[in-house]
PDB file of N, CA and C in Angstrom:
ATOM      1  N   UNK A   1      36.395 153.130 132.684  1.00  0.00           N
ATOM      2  CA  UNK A   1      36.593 154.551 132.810  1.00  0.00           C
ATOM      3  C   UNK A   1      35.327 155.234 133.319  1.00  0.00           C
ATOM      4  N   UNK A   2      34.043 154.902 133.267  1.00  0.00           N
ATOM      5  CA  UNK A   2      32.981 155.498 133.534  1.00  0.00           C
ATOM      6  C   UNK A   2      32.850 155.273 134.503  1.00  0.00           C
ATOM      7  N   UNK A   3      33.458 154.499 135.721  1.00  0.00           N
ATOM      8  CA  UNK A   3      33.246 154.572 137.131  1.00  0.00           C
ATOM      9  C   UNK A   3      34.075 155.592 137.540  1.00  0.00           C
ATOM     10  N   UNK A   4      35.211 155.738 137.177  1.00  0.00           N
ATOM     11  CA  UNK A   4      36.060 156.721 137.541  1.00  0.00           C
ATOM     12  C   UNK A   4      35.358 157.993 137.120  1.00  0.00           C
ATOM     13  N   UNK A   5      35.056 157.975 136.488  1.00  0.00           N
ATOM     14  CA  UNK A   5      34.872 159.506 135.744  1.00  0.00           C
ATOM     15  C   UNK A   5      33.179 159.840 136.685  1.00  0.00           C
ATOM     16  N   UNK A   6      32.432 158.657 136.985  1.00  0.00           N
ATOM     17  CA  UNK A   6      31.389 158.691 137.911  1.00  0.00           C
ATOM     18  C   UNK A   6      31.639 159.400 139.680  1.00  0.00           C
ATOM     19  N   UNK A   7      32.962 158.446 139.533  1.00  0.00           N
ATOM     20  CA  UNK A   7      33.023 159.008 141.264  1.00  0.00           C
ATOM     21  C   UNK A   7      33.689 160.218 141.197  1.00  0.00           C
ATOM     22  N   UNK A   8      34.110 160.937 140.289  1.00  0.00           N
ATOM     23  CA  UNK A   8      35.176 162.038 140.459  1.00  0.00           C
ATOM     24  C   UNK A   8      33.615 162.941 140.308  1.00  0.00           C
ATOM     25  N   UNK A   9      32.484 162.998 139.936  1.00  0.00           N
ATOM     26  CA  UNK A   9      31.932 163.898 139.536  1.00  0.00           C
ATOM     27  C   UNK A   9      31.184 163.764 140.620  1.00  0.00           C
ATOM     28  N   UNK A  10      31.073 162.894 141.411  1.00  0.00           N
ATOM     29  CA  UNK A  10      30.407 162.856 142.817  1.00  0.00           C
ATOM     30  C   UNK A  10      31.447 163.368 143.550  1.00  0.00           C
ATOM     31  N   UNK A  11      32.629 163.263 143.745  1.00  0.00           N
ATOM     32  CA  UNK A  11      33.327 164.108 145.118  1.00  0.00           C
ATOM     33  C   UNK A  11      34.165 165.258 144.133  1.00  0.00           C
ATOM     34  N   UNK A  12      34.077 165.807 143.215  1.00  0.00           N
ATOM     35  CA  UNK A  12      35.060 167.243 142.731  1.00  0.00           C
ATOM     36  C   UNK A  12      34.566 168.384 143.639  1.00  0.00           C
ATOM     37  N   UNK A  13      33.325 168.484 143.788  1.00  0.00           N
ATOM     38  CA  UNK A  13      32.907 170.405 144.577  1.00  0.00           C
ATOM     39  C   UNK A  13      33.178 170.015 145.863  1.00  0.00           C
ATOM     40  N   UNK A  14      33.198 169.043 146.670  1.00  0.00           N
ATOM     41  CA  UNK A  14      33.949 169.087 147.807  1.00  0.00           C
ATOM     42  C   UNK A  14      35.493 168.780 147.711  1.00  0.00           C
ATOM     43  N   UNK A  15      36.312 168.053 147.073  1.00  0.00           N
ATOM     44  CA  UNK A  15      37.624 167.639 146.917  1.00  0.00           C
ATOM     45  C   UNK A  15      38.368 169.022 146.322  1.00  0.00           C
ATOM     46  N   UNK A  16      37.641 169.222 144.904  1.00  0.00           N
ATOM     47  CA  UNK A  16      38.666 170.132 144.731  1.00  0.00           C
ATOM     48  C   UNK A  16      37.544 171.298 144.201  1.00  0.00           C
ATOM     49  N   UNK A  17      37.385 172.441 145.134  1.00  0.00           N
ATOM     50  CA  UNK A  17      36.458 173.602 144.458  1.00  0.00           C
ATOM     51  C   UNK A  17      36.878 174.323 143.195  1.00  0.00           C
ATOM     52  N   UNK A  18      38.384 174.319 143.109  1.00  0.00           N
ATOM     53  CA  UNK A  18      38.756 174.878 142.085  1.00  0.00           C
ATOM     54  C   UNK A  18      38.413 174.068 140.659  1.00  0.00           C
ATOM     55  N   UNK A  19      37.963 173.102 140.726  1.00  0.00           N
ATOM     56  CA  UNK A  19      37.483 172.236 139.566  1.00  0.00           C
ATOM     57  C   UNK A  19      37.017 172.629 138.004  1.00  0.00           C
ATOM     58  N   UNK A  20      36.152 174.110 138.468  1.00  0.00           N
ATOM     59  CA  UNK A  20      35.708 174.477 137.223  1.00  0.00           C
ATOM     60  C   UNK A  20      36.312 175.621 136.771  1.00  0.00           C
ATOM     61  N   UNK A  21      37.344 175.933 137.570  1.00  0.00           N
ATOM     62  CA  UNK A  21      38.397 176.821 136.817  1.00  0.00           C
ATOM     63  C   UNK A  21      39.380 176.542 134.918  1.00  0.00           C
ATOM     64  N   UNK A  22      39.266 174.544 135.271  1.00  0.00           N
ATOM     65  CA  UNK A  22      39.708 174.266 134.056  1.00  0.00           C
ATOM     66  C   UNK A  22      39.137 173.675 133.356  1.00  0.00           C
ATOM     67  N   UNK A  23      39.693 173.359 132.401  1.00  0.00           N
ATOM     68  CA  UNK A  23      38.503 172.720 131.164  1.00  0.00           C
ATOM     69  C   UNK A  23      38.505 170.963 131.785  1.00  0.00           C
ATOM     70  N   UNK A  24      36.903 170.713 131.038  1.00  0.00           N
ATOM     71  CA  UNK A  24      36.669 169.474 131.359  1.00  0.00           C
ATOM     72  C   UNK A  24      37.696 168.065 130.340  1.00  0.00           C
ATOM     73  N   UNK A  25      38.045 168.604 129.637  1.00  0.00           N
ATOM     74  CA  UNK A  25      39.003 167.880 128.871  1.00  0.00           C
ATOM     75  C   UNK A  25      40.509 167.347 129.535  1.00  0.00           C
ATOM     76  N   UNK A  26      40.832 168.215 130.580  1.00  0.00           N
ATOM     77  CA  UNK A  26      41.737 168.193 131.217  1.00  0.00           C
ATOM     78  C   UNK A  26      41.792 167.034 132.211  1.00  0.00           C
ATOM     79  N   UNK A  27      40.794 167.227 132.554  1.00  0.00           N
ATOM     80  CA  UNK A  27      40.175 166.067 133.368  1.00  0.00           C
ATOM     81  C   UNK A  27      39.989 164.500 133.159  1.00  0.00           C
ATOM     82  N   UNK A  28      39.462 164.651 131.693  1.00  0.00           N
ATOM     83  CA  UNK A  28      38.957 163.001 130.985  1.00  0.00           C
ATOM     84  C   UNK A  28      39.962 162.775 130.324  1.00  0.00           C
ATOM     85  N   UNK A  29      40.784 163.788 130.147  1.00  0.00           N
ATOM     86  CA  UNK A  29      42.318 163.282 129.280  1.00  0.00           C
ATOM     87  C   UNK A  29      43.140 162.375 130.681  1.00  0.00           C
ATOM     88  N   UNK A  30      43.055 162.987 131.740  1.00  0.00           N
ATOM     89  CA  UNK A  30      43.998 161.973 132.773  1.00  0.00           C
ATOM     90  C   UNK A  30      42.617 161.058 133.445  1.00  0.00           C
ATOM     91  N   UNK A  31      41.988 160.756 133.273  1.00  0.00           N
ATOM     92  CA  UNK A  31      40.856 159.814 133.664  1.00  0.00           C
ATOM     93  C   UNK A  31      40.909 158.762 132.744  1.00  0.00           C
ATOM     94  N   UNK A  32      41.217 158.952 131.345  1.00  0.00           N
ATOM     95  CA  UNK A  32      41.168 157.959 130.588  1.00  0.00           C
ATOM     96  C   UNK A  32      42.567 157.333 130.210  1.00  0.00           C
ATOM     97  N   UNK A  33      43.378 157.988 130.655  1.00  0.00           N
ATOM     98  CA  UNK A  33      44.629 157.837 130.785  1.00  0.00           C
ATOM     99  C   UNK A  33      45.319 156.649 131.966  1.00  0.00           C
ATOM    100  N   UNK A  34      44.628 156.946 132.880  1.00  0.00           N
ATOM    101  CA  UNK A  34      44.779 156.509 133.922  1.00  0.00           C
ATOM    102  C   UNK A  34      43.723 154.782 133.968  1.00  0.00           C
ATOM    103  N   UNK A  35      42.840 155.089 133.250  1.00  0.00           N
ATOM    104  CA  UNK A  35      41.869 153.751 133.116  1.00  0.00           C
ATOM    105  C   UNK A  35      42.606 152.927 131.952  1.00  0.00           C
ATOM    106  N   UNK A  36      42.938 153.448 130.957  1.00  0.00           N
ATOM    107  CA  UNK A  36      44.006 152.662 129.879  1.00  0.00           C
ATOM    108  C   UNK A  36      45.326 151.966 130.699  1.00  0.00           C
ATOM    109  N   UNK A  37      45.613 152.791 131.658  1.00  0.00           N
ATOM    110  CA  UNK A  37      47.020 151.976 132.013  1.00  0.00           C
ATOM    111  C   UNK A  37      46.601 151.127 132.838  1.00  0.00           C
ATOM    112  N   UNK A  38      45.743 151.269 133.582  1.00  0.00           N
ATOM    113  CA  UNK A  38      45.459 150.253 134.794  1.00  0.00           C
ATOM    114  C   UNK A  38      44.583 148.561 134.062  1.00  0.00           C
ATOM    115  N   UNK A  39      44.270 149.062 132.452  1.00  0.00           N
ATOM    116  CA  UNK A  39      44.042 147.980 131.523  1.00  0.00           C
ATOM    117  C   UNK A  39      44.707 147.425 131.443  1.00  0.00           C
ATOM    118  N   UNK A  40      45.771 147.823 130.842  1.00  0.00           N
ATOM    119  CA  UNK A  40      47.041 147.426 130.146  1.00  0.00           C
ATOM    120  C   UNK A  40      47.967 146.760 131.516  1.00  0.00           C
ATOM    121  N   UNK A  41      48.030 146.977 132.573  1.00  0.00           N
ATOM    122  CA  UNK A  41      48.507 146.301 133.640  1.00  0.00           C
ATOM    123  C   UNK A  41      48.176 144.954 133.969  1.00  0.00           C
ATOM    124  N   UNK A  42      46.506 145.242 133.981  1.00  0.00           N
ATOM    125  CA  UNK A  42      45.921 144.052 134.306  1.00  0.00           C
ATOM    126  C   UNK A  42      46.141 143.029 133.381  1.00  0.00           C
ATOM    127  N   UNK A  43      45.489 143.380 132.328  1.00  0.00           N
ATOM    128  CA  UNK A  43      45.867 142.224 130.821  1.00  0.00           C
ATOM    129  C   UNK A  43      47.247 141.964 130.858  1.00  0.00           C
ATOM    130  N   UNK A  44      48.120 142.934 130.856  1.00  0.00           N
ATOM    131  CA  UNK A  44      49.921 142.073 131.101  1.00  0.00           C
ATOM    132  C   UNK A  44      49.955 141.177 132.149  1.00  0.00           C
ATOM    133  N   UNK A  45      49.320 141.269 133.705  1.00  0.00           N
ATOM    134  CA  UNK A  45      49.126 140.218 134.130  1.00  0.00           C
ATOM    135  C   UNK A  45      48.237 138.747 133.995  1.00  0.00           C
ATOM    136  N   UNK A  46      47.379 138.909 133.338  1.00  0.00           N
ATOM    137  CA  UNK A  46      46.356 138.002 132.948  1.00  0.00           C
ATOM    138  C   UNK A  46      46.905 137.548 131.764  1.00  0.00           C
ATOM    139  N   UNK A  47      48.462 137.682 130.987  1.00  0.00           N
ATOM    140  CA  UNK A  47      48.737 136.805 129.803  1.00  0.00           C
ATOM    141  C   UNK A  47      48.122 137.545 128.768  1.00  0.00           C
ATOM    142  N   UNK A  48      46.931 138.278 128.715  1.00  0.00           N
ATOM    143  CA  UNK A  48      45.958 139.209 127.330  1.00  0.00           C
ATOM    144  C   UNK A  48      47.005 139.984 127.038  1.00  0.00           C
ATOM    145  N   UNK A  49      48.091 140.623 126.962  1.00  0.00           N
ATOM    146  CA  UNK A  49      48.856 141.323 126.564  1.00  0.00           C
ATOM    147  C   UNK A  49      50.013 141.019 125.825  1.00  0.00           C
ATOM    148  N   UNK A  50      50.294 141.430 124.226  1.00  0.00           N
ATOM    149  CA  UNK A  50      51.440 140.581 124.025  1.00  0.00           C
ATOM    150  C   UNK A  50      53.132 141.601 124.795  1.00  0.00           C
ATOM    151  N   UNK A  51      54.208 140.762 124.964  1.00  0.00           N
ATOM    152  CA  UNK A  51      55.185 141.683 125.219  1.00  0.00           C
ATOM    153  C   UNK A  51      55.578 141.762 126.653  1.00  0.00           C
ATOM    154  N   UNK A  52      56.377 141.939 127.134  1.00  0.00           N
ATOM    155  CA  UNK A  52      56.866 141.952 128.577  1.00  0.00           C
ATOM    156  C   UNK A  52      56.282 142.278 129.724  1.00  0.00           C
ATOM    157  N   UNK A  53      55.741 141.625 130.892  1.00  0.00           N
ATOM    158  CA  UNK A  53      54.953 141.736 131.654  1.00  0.00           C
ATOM    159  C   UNK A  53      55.189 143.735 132.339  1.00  0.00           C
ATOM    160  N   UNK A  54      54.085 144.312 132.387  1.00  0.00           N
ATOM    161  CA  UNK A  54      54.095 145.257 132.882  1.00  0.00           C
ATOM    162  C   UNK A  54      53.859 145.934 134.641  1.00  0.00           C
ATOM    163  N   UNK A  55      54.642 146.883 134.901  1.00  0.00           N
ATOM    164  CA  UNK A  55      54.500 146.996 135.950  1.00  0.00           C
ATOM    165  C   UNK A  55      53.236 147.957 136.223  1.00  0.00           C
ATOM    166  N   UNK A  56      52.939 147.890 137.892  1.00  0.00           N
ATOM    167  CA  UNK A  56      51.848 148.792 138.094  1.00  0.00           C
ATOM    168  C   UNK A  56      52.082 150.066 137.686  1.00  0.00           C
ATOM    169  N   UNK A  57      50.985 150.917 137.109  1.00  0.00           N
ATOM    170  CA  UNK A  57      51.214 151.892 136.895  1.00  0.00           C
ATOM    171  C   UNK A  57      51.244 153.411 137.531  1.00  0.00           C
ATOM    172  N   UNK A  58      53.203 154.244 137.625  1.00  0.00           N
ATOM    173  CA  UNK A  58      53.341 155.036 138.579  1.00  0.00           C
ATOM    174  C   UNK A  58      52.740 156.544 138.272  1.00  0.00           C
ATOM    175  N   UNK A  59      53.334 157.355 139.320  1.00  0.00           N
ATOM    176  CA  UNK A  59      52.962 158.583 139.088  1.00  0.00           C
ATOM    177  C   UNK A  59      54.066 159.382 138.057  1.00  0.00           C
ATOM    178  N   UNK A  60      53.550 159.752 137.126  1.00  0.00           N
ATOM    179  CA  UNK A  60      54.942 160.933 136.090  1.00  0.00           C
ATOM    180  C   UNK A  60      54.621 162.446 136.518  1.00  0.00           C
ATOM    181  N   UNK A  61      55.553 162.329 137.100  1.00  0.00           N
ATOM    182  CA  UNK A  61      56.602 164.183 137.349  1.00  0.00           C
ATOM    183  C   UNK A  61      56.238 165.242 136.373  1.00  0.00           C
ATOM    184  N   UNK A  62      55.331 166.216 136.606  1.00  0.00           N
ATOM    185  CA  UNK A  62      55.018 167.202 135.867  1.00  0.00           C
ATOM    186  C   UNK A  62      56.144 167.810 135.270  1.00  0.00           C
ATOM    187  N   UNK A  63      57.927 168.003 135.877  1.00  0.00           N
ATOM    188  CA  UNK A  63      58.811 168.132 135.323  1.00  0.00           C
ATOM    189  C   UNK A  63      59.519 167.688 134.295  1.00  0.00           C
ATOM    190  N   UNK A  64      59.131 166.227 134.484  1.00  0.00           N
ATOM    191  CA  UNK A  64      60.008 165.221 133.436  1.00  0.00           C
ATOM    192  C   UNK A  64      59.305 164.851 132.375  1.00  0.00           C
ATOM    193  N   UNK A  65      57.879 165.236 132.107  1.00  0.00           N
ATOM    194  CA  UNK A  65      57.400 164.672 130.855  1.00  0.00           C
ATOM    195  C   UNK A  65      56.622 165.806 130.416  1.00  0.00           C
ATOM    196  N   UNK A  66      56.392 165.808 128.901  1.00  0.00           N
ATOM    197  CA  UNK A  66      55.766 166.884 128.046  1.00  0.00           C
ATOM    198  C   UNK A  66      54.383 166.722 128.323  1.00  0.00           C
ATOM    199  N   UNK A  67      53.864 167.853 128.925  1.00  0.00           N
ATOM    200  CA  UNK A  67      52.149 167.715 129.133  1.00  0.00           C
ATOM    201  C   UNK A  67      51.679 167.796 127.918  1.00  0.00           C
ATOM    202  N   UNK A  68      50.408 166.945 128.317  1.00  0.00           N
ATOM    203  CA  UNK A  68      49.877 166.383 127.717  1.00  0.00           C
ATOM    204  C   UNK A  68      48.200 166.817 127.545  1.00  0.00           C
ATOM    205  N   UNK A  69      47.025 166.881 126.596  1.00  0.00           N
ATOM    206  CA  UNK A  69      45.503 166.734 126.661  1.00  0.00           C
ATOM    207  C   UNK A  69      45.200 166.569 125.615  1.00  0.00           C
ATOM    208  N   UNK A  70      44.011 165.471 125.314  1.00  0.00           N
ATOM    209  CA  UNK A  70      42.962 165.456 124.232  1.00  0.00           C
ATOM    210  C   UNK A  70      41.699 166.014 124.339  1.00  0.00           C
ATOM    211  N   UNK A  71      41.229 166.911 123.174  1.00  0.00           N
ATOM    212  CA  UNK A  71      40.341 167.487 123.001  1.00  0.00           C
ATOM    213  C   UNK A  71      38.950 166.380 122.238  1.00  0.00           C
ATOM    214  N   UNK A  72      38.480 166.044 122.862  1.00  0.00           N
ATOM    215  CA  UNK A  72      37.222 164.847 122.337  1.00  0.00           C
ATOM    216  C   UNK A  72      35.941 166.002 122.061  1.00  0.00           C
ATOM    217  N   UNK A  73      35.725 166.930 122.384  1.00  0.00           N
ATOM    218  CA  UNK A  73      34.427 167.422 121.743  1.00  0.00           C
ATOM    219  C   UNK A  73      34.170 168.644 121.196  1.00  0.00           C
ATOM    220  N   UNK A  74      35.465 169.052 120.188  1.00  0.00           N
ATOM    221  CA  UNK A  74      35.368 168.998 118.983  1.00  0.00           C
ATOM    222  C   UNK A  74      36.162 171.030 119.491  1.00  0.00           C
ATOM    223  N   UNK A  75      36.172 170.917 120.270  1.00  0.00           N
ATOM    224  CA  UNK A  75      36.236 172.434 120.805  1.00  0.00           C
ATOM    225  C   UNK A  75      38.065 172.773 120.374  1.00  0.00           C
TER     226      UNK A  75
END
């Protein structure tokens, strides 16, 4: 997760200026989200996983699922 969360903080003020409009939680909640599943993919392929091999992990529809954030620093 800390590479991800490395390169997003190197390209956000050019990618997305609006960046600091929202909270930084918003951010590391789908960063770490996104680094957990791409775990959990890999280890289902590598056998480390118990339970039915998993597929790559897709994009979910802001419509179809209950949003979501964790608050990690304490705010």
């Amino acid at each position: 997760m800390y590479s991800l969360r490395k390169a997003w903080n190197v390209a956000k003020r050019e990618v997305a200026p609006w960046w600091a409009e929202c909270s930084k939680e918003a951010y590391a909640t789908g960063l770490d989200q996104l680094a957990r599943a791409l775990k959990n993919w890999s280890d289902s392929r590598r056998g480390k996983r118990k339970g039915p091999r998993m597929g790559f992990p897709r994009y979910k529809s802001k419509q179809k699922t209950t949003p979501s954030v964790r608050f990690t620093t304490g705010t």
